[in-house]
PDB file of N, CA and C in Angstrom:
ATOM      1  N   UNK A   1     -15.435 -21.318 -15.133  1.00  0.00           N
ATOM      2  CA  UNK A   1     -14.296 -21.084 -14.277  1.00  0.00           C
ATOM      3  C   UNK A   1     -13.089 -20.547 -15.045  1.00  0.00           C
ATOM      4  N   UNK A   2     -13.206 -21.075 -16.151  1.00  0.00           N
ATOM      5  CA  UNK A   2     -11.422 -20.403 -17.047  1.00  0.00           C
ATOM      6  C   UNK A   2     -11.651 -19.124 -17.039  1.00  0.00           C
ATOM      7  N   UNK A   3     -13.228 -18.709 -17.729  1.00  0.00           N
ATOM      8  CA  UNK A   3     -13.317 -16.867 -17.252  1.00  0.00           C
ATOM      9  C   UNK A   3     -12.783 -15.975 -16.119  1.00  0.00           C
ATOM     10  N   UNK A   4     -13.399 -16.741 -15.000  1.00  0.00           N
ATOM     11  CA  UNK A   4     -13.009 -16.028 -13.877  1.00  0.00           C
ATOM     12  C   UNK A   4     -11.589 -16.387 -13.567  1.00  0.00           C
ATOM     13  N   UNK A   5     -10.645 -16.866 -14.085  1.00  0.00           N
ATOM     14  CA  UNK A   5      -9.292 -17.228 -13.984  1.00  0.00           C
ATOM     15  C   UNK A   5      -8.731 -16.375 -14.891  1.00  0.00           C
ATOM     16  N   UNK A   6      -8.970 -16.178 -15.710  1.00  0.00           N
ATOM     17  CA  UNK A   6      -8.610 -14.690 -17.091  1.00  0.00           C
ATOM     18  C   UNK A   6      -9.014 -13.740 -16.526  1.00  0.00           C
ATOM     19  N   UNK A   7      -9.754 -13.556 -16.048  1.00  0.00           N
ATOM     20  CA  UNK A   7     -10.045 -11.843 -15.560  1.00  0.00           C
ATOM     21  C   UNK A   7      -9.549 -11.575 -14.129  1.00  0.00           C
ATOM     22  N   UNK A   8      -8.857 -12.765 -13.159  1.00  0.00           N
ATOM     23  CA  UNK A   8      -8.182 -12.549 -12.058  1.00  0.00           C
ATOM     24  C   UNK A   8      -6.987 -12.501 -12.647  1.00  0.00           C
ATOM     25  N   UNK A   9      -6.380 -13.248 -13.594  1.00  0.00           N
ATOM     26  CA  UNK A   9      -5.324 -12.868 -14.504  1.00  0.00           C
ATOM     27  C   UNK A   9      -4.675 -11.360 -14.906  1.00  0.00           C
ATOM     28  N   UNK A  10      -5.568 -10.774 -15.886  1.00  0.00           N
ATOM     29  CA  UNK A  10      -6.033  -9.870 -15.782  1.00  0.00           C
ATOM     30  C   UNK A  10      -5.843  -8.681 -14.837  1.00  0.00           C
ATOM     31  N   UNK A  11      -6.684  -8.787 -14.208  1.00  0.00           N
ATOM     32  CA  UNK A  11      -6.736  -7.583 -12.928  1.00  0.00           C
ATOM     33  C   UNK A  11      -5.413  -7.627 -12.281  1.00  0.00           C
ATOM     34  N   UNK A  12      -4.743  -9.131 -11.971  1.00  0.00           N
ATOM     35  CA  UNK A  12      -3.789  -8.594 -11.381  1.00  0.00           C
ATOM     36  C   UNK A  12      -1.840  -8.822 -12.206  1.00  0.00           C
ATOM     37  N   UNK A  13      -2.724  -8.849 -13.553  1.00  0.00           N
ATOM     38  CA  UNK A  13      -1.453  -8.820 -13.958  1.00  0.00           C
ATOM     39  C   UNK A  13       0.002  -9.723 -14.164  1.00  0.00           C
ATOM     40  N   UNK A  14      -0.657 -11.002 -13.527  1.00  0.00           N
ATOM     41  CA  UNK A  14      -0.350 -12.126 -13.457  1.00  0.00           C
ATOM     42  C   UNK A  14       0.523 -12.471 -14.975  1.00  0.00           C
ATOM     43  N   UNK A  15       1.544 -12.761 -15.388  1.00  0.00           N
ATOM     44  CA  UNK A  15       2.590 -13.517 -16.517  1.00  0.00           C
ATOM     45  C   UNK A  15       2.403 -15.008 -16.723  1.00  0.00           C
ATOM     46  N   UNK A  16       1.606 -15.646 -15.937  1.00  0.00           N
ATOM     47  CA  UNK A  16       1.223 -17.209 -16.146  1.00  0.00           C
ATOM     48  C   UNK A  16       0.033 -17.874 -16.075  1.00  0.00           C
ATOM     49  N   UNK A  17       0.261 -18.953 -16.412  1.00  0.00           N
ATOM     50  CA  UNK A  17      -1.301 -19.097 -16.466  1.00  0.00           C
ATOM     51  C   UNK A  17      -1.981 -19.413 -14.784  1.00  0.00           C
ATOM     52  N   UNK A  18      -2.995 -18.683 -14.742  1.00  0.00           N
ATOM     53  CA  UNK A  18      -4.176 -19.197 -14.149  1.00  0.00           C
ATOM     54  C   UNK A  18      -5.004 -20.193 -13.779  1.00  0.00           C
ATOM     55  N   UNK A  19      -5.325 -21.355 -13.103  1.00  0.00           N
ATOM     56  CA  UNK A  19      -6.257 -22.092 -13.077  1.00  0.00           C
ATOM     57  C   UNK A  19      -6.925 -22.214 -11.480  1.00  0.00           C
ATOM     58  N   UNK A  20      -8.135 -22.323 -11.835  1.00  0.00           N
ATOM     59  CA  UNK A  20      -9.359 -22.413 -11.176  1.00  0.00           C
ATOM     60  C   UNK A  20      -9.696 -23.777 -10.464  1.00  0.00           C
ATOM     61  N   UNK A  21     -10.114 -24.201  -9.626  1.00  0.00           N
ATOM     62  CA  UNK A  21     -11.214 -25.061  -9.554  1.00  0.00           C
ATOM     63  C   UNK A  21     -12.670 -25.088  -9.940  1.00  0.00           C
ATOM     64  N   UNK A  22     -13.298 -26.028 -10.296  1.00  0.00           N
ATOM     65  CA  UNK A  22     -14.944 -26.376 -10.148  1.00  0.00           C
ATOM     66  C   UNK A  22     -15.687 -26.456  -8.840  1.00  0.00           C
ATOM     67  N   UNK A  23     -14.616 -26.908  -7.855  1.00  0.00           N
ATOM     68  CA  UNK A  23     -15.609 -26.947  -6.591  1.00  0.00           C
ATOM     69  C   UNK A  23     -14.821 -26.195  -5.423  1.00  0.00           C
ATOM     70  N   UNK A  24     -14.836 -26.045  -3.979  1.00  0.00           N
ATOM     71  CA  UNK A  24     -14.057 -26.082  -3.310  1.00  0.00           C
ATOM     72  C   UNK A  24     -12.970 -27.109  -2.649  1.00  0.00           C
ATOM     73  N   UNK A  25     -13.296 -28.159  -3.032  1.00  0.00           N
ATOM     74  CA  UNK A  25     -12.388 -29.283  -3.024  1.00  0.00           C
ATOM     75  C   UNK A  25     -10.941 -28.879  -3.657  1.00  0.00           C
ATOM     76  N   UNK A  26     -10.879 -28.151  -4.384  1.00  0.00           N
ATOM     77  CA  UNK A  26      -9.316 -27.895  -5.157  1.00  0.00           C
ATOM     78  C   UNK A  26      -8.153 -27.412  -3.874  1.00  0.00           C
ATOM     79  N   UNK A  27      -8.936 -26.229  -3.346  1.00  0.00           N
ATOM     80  CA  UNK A  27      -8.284 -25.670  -1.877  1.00  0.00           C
ATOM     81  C   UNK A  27      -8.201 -26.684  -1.066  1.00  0.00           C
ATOM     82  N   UNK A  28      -8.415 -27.785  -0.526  1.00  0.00           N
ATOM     83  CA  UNK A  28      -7.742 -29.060   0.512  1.00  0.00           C
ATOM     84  C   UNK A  28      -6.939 -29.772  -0.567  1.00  0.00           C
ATOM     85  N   UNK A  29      -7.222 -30.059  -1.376  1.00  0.00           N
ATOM     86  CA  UNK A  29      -5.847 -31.054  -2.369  1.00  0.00           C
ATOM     87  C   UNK A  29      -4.622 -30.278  -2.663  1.00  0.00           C
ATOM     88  N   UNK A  30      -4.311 -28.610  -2.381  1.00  0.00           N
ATOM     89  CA  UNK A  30      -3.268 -28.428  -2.275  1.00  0.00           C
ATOM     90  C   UNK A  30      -2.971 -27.867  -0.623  1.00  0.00           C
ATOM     91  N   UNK A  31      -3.821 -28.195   0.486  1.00  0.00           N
ATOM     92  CA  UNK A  31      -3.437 -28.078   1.532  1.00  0.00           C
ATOM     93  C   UNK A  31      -4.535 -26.599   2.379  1.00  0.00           C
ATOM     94  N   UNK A  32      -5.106 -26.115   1.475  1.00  0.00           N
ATOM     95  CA  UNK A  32      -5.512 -24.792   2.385  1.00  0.00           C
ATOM     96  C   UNK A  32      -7.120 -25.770   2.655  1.00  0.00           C
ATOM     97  N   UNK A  33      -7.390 -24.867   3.939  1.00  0.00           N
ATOM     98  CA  UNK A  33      -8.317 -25.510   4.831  1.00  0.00           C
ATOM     99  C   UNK A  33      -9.425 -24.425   5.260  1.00  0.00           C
ATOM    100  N   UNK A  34     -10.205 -24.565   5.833  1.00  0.00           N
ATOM    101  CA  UNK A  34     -10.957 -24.045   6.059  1.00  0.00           C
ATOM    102  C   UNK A  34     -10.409 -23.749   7.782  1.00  0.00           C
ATOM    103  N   UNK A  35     -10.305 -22.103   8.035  1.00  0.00           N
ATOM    104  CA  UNK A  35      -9.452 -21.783   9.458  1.00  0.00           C
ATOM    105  C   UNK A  35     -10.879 -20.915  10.296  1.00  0.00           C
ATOM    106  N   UNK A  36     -10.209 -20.667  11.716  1.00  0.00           N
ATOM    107  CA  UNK A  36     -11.079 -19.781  12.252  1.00  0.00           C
ATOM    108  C   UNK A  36     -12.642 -20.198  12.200  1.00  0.00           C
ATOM    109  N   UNK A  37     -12.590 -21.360  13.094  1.00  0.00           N
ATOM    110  CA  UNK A  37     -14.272 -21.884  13.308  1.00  0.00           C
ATOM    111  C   UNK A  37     -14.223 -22.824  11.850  1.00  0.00           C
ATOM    112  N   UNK A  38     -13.705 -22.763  11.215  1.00  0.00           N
ATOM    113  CA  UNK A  38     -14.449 -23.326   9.574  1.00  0.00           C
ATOM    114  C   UNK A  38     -15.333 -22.130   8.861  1.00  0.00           C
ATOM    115  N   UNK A  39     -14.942 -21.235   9.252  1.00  0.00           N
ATOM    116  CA  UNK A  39     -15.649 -20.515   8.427  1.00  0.00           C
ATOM    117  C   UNK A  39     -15.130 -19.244   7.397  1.00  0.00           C
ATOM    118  N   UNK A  40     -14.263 -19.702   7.274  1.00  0.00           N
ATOM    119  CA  UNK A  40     -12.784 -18.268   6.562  1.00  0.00           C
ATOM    120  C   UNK A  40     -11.708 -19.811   5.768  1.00  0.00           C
ATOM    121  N   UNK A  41     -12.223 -19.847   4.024  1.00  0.00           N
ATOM    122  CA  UNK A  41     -11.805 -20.979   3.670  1.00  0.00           C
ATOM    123  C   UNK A  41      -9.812 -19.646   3.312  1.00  0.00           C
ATOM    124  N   UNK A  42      -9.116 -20.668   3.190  1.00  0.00           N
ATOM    125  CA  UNK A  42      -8.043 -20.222   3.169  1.00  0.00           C
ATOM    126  C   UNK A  42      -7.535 -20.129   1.742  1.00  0.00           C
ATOM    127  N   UNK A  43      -7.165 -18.769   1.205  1.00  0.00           N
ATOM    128  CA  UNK A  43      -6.555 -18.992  -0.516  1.00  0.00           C
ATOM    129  C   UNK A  43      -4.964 -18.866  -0.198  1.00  0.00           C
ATOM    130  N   UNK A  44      -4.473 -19.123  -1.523  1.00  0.00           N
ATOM    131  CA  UNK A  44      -3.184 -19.180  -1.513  1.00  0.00           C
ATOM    132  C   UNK A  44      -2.942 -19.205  -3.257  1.00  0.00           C
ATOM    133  N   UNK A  45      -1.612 -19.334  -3.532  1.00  0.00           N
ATOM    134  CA  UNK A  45      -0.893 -19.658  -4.735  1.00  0.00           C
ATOM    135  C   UNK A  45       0.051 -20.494  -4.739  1.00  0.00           C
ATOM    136  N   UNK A  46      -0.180 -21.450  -5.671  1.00  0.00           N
ATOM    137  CA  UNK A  46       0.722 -22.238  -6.026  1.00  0.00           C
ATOM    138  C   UNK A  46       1.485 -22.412  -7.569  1.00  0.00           C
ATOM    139  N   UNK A  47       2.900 -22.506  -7.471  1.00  0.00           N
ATOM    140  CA  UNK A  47       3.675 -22.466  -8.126  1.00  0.00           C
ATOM    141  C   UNK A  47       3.691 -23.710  -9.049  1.00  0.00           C
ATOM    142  N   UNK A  48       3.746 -24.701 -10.285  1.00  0.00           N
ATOM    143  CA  UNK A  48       3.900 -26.071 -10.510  1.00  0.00           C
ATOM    144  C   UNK A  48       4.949 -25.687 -11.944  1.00  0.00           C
ATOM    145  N   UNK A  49       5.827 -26.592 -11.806  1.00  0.00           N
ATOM    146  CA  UNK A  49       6.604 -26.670 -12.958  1.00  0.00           C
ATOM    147  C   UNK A  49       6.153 -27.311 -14.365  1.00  0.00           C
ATOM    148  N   UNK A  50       6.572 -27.337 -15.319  1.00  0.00           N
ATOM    149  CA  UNK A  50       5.945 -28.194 -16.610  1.00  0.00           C
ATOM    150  C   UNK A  50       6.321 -29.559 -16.096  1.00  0.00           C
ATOM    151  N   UNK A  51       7.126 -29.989 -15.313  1.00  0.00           N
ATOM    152  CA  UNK A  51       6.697 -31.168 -14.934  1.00  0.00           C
ATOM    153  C   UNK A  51       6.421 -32.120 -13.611  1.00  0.00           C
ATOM    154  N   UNK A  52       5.679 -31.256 -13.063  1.00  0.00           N
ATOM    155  CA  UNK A  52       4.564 -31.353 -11.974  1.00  0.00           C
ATOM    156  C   UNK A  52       5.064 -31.036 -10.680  1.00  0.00           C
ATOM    157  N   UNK A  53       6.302 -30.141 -10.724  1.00  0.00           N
ATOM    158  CA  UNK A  53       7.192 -29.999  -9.381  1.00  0.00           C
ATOM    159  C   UNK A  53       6.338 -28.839  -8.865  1.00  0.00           C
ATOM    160  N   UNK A  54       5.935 -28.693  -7.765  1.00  0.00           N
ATOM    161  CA  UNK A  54       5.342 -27.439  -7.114  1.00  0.00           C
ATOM    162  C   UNK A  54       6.464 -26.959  -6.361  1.00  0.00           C
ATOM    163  N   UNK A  55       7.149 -25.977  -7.168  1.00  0.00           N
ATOM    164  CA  UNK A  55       8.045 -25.131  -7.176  1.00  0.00           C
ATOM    165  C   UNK A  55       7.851 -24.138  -5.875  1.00  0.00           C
ATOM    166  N   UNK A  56       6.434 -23.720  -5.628  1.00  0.00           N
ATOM    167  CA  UNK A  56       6.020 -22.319  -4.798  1.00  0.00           C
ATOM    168  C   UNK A  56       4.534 -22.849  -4.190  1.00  0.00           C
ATOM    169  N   UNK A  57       4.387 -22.780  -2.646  1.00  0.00           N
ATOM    170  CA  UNK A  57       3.242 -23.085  -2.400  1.00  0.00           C
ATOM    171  C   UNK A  57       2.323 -21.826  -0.872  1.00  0.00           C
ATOM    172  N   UNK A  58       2.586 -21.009  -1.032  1.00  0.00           N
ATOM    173  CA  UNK A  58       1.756 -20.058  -0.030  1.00  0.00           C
ATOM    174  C   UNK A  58       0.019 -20.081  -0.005  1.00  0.00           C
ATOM    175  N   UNK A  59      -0.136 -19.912   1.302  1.00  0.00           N
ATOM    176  CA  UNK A  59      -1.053 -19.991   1.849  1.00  0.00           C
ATOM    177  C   UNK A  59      -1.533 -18.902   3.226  1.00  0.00           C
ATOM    178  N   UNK A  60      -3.199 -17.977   2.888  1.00  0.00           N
ATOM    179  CA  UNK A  60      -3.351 -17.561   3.482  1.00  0.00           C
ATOM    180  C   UNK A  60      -4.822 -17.184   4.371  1.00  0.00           C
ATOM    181  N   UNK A  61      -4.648 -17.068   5.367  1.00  0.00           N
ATOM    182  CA  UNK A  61      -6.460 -17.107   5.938  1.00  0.00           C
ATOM    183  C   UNK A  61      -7.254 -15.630   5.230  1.00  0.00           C
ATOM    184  N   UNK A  62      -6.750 -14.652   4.781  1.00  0.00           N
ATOM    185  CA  UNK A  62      -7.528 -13.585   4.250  1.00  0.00           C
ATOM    186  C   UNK A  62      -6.575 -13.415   2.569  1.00  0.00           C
ATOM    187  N   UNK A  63      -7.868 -13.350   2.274  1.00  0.00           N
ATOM    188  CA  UNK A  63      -7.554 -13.693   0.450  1.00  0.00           C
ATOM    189  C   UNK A  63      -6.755 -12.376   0.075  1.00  0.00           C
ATOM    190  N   UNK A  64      -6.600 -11.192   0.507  1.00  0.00           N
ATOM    191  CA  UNK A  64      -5.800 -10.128   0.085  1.00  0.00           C
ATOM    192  C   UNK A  64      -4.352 -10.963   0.222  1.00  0.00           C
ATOM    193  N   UNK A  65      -4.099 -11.494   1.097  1.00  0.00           N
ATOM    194  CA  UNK A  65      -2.468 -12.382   1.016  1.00  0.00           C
ATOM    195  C   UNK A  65      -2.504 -13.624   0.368  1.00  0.00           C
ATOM    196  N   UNK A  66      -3.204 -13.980  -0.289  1.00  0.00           N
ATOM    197  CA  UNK A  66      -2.856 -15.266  -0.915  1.00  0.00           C
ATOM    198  C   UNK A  66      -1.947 -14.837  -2.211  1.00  0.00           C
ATOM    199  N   UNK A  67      -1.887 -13.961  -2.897  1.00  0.00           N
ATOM    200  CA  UNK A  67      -0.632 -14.236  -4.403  1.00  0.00           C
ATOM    201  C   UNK A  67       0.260 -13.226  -3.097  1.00  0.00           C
ATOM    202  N   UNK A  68       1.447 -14.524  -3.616  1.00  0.00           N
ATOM    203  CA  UNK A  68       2.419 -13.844  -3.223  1.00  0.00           C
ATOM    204  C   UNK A  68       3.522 -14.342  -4.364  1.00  0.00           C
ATOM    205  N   UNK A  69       3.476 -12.571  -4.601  1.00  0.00           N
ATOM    206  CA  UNK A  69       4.167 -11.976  -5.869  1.00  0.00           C
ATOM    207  C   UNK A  69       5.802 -12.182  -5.495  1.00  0.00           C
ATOM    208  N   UNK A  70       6.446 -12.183  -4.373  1.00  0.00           N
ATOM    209  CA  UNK A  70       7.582 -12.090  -3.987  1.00  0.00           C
ATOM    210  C   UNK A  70       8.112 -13.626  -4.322  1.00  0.00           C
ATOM    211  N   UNK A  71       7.663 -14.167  -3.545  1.00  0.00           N
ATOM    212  CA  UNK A  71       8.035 -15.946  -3.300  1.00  0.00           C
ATOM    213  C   UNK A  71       7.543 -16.454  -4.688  1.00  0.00           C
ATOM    214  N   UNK A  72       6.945 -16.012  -5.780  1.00  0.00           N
ATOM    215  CA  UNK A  72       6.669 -16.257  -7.016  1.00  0.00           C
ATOM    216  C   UNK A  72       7.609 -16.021  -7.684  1.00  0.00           C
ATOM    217  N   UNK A  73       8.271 -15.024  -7.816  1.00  0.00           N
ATOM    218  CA  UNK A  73       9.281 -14.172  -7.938  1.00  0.00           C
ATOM    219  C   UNK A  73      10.449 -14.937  -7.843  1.00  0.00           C
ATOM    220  N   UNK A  74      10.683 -15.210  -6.856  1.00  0.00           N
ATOM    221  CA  UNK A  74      11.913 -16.086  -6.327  1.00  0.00           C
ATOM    222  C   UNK A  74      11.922 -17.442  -6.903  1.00  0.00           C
ATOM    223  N   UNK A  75      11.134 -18.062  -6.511  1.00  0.00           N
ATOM    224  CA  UNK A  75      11.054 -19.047  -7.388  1.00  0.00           C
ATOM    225  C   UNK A  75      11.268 -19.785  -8.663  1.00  0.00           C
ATOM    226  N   UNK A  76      10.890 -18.396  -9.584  1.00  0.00           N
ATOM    227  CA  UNK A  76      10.625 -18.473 -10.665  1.00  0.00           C
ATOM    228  C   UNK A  76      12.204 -18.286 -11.036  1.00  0.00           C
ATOM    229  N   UNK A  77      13.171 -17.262 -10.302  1.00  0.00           N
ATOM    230  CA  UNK A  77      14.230 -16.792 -10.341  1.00  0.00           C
ATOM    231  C   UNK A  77      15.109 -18.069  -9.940  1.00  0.00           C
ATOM    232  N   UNK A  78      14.594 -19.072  -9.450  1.00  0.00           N
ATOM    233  CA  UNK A  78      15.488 -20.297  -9.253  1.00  0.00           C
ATOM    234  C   UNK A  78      15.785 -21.095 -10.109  1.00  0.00           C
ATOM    235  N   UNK A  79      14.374 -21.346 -10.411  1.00  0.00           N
ATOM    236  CA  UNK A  79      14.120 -22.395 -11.840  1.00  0.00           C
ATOM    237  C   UNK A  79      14.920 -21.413 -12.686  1.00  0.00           C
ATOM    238  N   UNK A  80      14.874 -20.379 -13.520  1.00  0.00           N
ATOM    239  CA  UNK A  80      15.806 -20.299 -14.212  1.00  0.00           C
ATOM    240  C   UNK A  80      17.471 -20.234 -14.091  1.00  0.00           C
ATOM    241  N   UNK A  81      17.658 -19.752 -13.059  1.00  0.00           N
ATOM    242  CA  UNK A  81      18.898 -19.822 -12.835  1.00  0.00           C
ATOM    243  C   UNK A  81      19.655 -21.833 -13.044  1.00  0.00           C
ATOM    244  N   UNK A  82      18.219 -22.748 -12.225  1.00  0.00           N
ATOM    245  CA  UNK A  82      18.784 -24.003 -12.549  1.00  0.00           C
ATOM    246  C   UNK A  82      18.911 -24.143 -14.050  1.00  0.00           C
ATOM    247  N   UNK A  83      17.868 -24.013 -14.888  1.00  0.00           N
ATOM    248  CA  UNK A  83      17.785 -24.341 -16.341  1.00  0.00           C
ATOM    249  C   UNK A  83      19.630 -24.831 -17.315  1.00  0.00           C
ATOM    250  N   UNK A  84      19.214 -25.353 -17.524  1.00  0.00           N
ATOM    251  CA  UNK A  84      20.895 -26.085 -18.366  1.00  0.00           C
ATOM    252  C   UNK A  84      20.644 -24.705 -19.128  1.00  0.00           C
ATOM    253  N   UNK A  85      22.114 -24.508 -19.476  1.00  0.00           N
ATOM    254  CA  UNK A  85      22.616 -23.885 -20.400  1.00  0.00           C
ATOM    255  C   UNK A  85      22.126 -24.481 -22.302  1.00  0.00           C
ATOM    256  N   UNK A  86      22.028 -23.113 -22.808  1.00  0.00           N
ATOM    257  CA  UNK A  86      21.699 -24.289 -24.286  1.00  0.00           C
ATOM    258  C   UNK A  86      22.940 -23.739 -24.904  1.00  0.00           C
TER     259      UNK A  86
END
């Protein structure tokens, strides 16, 4: 699974890290479900801070919309803006 998380990395160019699940169980522990009959499981992206804040959490029934680069974006643009000054 870390492979196929590096090479979706990869392809899309992604600045952070990647992680995968082992089963489909990973997609219901952060909320995406199986839509439309149960048969169209739902991807998404989620955002988590270094200390376990899920900063960004989208979710979508067709996997072309699950990274969302924008609301990643933003996000990411929050957390730093909060960051203390050094």
């Amino acid at each position: 699974m870390r492979r196929t998380a590096a090479v979706w990395q990869a392809e899309h160019r992604v600045p952070f890290t990647v992680l995968t699940g082992r089963s489909g169980t990973p997609h219901e522990m952060v909320g995406l479900s199986r839509k439309i009959f149960g048969s169209m499981q739902q991807s998404g992206s989620v955002l988590i801070d270094s200390g376990g804040v899920v900063r960004h959490a989208h979710g979508a029934t067709m996997p072309t919309g699950a990274l969302d680069r924008k609301g990643i974006a933003a996000a990411l643009a929050r957390m730093r803006a909060a960051r203390p000054a050094r």
